[in-house]
C-alpha atoms as a PDB file:
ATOM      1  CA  UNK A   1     102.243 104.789  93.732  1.00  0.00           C
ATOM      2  CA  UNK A   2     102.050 101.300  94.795  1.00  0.00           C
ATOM      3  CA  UNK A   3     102.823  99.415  98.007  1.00  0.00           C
ATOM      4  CA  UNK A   4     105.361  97.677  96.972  1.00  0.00           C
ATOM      5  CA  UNK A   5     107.018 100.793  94.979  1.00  0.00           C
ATOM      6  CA  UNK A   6     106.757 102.798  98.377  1.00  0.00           C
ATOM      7  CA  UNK A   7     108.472  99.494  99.977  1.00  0.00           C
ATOM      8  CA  UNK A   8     111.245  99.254  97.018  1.00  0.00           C
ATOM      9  CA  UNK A   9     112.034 103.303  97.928  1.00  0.00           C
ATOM     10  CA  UNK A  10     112.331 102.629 101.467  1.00  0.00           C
ATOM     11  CA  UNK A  11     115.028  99.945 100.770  1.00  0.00           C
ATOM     12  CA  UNK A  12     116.552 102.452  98.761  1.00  0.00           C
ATOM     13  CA  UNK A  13     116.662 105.012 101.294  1.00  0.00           C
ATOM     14  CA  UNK A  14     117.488 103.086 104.364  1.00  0.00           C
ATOM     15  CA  UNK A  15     119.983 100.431 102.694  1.00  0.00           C
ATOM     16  CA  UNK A  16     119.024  98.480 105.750  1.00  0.00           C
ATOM     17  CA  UNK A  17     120.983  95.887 107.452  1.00  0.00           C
ATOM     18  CA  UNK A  18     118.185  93.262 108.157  1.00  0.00           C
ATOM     19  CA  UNK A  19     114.515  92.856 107.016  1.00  0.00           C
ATOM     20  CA  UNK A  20     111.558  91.200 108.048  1.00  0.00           C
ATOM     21  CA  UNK A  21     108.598  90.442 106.439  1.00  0.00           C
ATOM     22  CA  UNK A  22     105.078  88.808 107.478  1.00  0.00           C
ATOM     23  CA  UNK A  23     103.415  87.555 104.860  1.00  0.00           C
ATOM     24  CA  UNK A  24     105.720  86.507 101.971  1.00  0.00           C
ATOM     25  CA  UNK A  25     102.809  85.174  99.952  1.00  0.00           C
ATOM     26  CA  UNK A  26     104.535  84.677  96.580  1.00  0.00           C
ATOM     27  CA  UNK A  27     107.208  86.619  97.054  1.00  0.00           C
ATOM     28  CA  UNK A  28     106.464  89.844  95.424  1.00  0.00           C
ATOM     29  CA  UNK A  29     107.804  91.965  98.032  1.00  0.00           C
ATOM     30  CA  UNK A  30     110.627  89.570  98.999  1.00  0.00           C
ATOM     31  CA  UNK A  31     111.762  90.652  95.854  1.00  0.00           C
ATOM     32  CA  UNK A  32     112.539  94.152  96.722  1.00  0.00           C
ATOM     33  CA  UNK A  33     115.878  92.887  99.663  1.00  0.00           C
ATOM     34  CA  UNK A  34     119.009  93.103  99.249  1.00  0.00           C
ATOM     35  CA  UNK A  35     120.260  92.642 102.924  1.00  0.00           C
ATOM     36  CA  UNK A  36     119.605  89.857 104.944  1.00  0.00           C
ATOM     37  CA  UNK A  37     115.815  88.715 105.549  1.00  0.00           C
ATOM     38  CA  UNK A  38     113.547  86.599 107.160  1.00  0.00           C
ATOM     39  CA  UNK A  39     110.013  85.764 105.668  1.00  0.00           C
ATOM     40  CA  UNK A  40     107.249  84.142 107.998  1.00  0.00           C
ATOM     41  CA  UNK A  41     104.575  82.718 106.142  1.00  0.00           C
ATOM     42  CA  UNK A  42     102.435  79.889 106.807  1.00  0.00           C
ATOM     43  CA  UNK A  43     101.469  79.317 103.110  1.00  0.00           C
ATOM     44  CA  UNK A  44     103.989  80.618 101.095  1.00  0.00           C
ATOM     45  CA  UNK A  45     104.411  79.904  97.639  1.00  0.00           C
ATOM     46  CA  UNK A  46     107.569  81.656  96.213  1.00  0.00           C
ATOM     47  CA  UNK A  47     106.965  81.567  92.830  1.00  0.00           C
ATOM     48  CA  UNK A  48     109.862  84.333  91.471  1.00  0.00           C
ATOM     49  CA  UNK A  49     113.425  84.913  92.054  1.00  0.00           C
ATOM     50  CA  UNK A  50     115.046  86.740  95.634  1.00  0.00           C
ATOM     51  CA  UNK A  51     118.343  87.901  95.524  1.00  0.00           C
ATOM     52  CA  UNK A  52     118.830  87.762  99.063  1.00  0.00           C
ATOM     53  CA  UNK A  53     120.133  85.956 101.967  1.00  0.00           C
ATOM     54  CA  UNK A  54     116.813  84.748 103.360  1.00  0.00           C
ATOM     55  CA  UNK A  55     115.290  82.557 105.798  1.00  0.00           C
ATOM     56  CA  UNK A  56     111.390  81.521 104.674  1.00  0.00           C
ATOM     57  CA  UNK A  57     110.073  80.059 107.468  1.00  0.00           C
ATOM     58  CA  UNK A  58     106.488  78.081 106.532  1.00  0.00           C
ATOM     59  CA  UNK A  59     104.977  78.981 110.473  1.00  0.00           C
ATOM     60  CA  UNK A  60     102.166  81.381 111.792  1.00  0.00           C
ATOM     61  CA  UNK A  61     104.188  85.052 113.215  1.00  0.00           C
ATOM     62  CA  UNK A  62     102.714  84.052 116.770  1.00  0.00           C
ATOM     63  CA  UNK A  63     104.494  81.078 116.518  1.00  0.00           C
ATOM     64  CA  UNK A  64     107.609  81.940 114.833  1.00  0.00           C
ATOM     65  CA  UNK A  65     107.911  84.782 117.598  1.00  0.00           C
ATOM     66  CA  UNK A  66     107.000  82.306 120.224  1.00  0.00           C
ATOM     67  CA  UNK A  67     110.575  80.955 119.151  1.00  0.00           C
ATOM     68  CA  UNK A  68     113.643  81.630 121.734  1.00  0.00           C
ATOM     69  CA  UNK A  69     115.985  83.209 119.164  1.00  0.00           C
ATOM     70  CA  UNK A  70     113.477  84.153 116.482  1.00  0.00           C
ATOM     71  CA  UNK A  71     116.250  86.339 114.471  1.00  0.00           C
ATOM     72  CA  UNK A  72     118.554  83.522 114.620  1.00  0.00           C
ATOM     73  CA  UNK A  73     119.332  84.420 111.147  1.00  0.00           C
ATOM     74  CA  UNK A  74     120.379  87.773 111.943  1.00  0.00           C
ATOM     75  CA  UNK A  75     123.991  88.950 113.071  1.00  0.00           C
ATOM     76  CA  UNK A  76     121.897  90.569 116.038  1.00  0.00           C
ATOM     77  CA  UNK A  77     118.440  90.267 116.685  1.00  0.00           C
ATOM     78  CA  UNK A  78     117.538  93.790 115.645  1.00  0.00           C
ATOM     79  CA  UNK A  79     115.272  94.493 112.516  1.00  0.00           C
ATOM     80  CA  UNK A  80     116.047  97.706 110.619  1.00  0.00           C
ATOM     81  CA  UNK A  81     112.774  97.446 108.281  1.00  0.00           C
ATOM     82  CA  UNK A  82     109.678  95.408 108.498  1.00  0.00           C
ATOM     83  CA  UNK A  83     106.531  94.863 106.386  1.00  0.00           C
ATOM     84  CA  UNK A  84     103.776  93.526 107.940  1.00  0.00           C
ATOM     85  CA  UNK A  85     101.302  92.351 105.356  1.00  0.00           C
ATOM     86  CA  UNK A  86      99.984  88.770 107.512  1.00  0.00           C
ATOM     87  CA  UNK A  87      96.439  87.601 108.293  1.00  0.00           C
ATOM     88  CA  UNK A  88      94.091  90.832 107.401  1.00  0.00           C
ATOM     89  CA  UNK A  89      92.601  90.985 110.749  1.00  0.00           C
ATOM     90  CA  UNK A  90      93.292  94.178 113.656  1.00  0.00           C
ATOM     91  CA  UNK A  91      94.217  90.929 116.546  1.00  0.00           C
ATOM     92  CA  UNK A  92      97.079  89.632 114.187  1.00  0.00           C
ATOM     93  CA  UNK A  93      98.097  92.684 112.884  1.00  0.00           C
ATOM     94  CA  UNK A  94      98.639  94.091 116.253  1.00  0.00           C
ATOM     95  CA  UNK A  95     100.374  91.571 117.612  1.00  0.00           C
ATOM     96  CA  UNK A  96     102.312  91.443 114.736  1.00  0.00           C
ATOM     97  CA  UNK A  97     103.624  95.536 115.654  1.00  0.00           C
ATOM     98  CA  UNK A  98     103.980  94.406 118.952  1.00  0.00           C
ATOM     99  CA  UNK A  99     106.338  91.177 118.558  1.00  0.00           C
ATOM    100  CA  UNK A 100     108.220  92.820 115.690  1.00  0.00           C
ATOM    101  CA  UNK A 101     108.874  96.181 118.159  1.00  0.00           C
ATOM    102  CA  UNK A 102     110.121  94.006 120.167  1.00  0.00           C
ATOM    103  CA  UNK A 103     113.321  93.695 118.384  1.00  0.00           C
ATOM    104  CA  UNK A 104     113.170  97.371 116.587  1.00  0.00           C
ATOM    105  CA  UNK A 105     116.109 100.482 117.639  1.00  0.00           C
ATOM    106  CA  UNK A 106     115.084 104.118 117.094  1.00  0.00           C
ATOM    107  CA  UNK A 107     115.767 104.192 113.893  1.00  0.00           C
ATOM    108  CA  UNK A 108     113.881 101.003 112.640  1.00  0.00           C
ATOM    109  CA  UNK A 109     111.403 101.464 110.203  1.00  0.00           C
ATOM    110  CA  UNK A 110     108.341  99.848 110.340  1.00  0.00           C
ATOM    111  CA  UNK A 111     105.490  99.058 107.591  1.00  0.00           C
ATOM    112  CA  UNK A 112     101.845  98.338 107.769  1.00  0.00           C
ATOM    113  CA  UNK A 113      99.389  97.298 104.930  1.00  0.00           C
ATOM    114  CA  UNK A 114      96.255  97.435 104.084  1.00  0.00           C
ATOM    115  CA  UNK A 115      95.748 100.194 106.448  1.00  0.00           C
ATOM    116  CA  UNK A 116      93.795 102.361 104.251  1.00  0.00           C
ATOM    117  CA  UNK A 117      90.250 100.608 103.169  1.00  0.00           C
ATOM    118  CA  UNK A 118      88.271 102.296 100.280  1.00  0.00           C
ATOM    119  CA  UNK A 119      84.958 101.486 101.625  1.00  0.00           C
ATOM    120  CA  UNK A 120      82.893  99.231 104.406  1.00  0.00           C
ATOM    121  CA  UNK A 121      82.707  96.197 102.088  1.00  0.00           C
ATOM    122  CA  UNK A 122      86.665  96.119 101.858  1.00  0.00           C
ATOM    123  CA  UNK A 123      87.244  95.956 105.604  1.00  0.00           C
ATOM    124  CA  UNK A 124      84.932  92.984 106.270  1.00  0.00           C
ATOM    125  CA  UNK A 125      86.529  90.847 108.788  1.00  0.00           C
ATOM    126  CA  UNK A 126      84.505  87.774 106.758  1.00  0.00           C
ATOM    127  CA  UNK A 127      86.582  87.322 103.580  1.00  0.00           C
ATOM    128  CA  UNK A 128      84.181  84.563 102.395  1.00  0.00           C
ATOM    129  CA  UNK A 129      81.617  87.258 102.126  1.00  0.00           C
ATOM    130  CA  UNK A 130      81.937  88.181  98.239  1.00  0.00           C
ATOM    131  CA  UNK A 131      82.321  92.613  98.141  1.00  0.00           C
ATOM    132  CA  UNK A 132      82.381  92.807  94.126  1.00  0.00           C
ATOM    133  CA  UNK A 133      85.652  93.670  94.289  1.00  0.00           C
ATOM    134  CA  UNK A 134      88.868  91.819  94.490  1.00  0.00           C
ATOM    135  CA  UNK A 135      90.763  93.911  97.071  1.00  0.00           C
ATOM    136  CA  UNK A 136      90.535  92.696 101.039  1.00  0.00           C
ATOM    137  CA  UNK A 137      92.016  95.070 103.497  1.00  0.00           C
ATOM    138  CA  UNK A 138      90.266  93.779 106.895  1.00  0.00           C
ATOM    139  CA  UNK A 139      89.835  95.694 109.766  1.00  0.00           C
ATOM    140  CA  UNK A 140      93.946  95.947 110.054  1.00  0.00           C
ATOM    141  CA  UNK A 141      92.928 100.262 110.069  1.00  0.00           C
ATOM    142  CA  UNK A 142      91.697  99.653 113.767  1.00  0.00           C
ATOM    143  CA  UNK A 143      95.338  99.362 115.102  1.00  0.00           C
ATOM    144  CA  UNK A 144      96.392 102.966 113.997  1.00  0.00           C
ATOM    145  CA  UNK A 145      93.588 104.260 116.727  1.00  0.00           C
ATOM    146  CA  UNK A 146      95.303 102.095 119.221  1.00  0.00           C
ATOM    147  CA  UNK A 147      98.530 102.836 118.270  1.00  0.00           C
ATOM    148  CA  UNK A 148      98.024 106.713 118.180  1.00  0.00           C
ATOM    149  CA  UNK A 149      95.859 106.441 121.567  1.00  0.00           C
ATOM    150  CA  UNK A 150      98.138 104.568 123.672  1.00  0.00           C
ATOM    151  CA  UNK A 151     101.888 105.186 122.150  1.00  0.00           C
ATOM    152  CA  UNK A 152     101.674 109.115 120.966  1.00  0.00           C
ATOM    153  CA  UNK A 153     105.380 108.534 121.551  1.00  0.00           C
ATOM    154  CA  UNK A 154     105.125 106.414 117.780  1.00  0.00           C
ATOM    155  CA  UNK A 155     104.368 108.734 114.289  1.00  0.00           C
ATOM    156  CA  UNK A 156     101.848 107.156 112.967  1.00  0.00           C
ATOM    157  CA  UNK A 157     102.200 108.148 109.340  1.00  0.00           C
ATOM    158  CA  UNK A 158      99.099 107.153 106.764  1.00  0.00           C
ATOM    159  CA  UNK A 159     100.545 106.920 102.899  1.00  0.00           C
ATOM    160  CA  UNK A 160      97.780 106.989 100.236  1.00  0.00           C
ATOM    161  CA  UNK A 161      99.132 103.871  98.351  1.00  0.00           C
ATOM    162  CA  UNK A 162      97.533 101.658  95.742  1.00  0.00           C
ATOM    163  CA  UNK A 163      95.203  99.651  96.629  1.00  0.00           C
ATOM    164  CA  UNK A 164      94.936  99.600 100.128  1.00  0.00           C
ATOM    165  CA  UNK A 165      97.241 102.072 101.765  1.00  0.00           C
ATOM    166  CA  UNK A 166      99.689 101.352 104.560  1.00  0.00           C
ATOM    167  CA  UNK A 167     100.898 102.988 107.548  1.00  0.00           C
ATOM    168  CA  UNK A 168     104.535 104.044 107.823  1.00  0.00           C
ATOM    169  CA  UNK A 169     105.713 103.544 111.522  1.00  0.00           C
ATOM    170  CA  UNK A 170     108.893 105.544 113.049  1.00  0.00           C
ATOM    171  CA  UNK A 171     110.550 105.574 116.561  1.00  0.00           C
ATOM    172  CA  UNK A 172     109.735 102.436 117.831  1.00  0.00           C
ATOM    173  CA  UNK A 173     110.415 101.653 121.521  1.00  0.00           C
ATOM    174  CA  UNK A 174     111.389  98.234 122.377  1.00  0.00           C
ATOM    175  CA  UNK A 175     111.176  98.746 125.650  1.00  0.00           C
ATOM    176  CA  UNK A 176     108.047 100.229 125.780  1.00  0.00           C
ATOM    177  CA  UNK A 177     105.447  97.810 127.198  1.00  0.00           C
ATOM    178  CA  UNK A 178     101.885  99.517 127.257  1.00  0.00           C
ATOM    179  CA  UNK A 179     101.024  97.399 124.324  1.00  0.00           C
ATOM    180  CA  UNK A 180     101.468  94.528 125.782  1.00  0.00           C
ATOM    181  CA  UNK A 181      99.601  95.291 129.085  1.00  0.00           C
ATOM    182  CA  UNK A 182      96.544  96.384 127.347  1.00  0.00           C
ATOM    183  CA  UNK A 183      96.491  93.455 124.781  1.00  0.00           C
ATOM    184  CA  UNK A 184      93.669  91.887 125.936  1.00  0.00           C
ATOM    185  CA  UNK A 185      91.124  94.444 126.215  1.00  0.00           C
ATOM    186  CA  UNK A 186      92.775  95.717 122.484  1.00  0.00           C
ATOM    187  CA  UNK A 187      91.858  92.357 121.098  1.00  0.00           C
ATOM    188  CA  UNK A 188      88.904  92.125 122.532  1.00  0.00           C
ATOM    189  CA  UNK A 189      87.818  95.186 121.602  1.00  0.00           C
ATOM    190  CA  UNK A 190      88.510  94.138 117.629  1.00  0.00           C
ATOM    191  CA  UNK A 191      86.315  91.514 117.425  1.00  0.00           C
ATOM    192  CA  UNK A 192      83.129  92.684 115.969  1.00  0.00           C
ATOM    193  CA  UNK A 193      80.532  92.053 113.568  1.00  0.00           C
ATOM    194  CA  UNK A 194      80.354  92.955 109.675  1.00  0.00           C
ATOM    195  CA  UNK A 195      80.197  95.655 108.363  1.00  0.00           C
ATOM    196  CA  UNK A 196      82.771  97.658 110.576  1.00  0.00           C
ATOM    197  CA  UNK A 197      82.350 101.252 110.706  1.00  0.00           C
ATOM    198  CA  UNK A 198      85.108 102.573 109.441  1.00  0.00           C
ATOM    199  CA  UNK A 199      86.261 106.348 110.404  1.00  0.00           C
ATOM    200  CA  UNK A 200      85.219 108.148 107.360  1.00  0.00           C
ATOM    201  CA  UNK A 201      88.673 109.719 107.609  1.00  0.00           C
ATOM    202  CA  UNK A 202      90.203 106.147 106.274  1.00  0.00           C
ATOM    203  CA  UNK A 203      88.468 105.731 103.579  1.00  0.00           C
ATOM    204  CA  UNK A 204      88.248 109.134 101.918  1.00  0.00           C
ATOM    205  CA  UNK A 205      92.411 109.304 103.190  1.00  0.00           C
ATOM    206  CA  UNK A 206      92.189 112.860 104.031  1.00  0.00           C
ATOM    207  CA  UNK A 207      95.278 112.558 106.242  1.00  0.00           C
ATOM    208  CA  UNK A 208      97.315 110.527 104.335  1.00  0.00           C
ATOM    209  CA  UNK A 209     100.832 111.593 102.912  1.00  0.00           C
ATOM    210  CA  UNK A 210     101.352 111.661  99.343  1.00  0.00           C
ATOM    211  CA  UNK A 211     103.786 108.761  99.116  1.00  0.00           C
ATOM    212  CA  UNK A 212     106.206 110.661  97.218  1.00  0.00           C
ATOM    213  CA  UNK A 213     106.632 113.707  98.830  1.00  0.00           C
ATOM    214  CA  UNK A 214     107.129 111.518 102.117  1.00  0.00           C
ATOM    215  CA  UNK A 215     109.868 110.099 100.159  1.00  0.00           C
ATOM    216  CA  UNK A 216     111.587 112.982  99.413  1.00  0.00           C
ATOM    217  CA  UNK A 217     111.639 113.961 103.186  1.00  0.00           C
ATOM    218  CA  UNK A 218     115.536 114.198 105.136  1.00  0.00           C
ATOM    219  CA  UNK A 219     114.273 112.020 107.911  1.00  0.00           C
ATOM    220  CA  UNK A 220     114.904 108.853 106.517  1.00  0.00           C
ATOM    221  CA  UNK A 221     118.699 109.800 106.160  1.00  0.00           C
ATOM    222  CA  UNK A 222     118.364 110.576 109.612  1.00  0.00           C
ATOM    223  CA  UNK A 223     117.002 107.395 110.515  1.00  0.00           C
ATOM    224  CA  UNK A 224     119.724 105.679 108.703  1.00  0.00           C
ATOM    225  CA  UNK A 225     122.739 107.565 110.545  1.00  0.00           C
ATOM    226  CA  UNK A 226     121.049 106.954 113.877  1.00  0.00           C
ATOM    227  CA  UNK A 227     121.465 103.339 113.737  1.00  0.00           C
ATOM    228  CA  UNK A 228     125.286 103.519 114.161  1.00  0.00           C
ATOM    229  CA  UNK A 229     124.848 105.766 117.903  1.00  0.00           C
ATOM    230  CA  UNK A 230     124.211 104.575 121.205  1.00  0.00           C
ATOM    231  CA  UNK A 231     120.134 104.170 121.667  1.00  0.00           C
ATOM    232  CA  UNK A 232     120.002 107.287 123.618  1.00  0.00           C
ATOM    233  CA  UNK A 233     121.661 109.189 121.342  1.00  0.00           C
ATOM    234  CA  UNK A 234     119.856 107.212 118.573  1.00  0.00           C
ATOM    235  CA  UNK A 235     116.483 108.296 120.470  1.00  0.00           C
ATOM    236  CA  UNK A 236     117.118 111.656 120.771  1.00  0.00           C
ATOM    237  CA  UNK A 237     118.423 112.437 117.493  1.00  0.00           C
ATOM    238  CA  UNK A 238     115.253 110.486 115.561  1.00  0.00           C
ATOM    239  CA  UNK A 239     112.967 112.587 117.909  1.00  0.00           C
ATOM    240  CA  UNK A 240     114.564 115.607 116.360  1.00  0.00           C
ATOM    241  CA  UNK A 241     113.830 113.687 112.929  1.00  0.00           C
ATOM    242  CA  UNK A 242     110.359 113.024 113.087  1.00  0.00           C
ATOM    243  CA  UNK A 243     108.914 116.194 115.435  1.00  0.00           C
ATOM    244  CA  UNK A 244     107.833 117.556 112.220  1.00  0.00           C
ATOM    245  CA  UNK A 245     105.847 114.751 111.331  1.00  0.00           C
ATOM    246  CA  UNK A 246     103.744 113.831 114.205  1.00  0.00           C
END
């Protein structure tokens, strides 16, 4: 399965209310909404029809967080799904998960590409530097260690999708701020020199879900229900939810 068909069964799923995505590119995934959207892409070049309300907004994520009422375009500012497919590097990509949680409830849903690199040459954090093959994950795998080292609250879940995998995230905490305190040294600690060694557990995938038995799962029902109940409620019930899946 690919990413985008794991993204178009999500939508499916979750019938969300609002979706955001980073990295619109042409629009492939854009595509997929039905609900109201927002698309932040510096460079995008929509070149196929959305059937969608959506706001494309031609700006960098840091910036178009940076905004005071980023989800203007939303009836609130909450974000039921998100698809974060920006710049292929573990600094944007985390603080990409971090602005976006920012406006997530329990039962948001959020999704990470290019999580899943096939080999060293894939997750170069050079893309000038020609691998022989056309796929470019980045280093964006070096946020799931972060993520499952300093939130074990989050499930971290790794789907084996073509080409490049993503990451599945549920129960998001907005007001968790952990993240944000130990941004610097996180960043920091991205920045390193080609080739990256990649955990061989990334590339060979041996813990990632087969996308379509994840699919078939009751939680995302669950998730779905929870976002009409108070967020304690909402938080307790999606911890019932996902305790099978951390």
């Amino acid at each position: 399965m690919r990413r985008h068909d794991l993204l178009a069964e999500l939508h499916r799923l979750l019938a969300p209310r609002t979706y955001l995505e980073i990295g619109v590119n042409v629009g492939g995934s854009m595509t997929l909404s039905r609900t109201r959207s927002i698309g932040v892409d510096p460079y995008f070049s929509v070149d196929r029809e959305i059937m969608c309300d959506v706001h494309l907004v031609r700006t960098s994520s840091d910036e178009f967080f940076a905004r005071q009422h980023p989800l203007a375009h939303f009836d609130e500012p909450l974000i039921d799904l998100a698809f974060i497919d920006g710049m292929h590097l573990a600094e944007y990509a985390f603080r990409d998960f971090v602005n976006v949680e920012r406006f997530c409830h329990p039962g948001s849903v959020v999704v990470i590409d290019d999580m899943l690199p096939r080999d060293v040459p894939e997750a170069r954090r050079d893309r000038s530097v020609p691998s022989g093959k056309p796929a470019w994950a980045g280093d964006v795998y070096k946020i799931l260690g972060t993520l499952r080292e300093l939130r074990p609250d989050l499930v971290c879940l790794e789907v084996d999708t073509a080409p490049t995998g993503v990451v599945v995230v549920l129960n998001p905490d907005a007001t968790n701020t952990v993240l944000v305190e130990a941004a610097d040294d996180v960043v920091e600690s991205y920045v390193t020199p080609d080739p990256q060694d990649v955990p061989a557990e990334i590339m060979d995938r041996s813990r990632a879900h087969d996308p379509r038995a994840l699919l078939d799962l009751p939680v995302w029902g669950e998730l779905a229900a929870a976002r009409t109940l108070p967020t304690d409620e909402a938080r307790t019930r999606v911890g019932e939810a996902v305790r099978s899946l951390r």
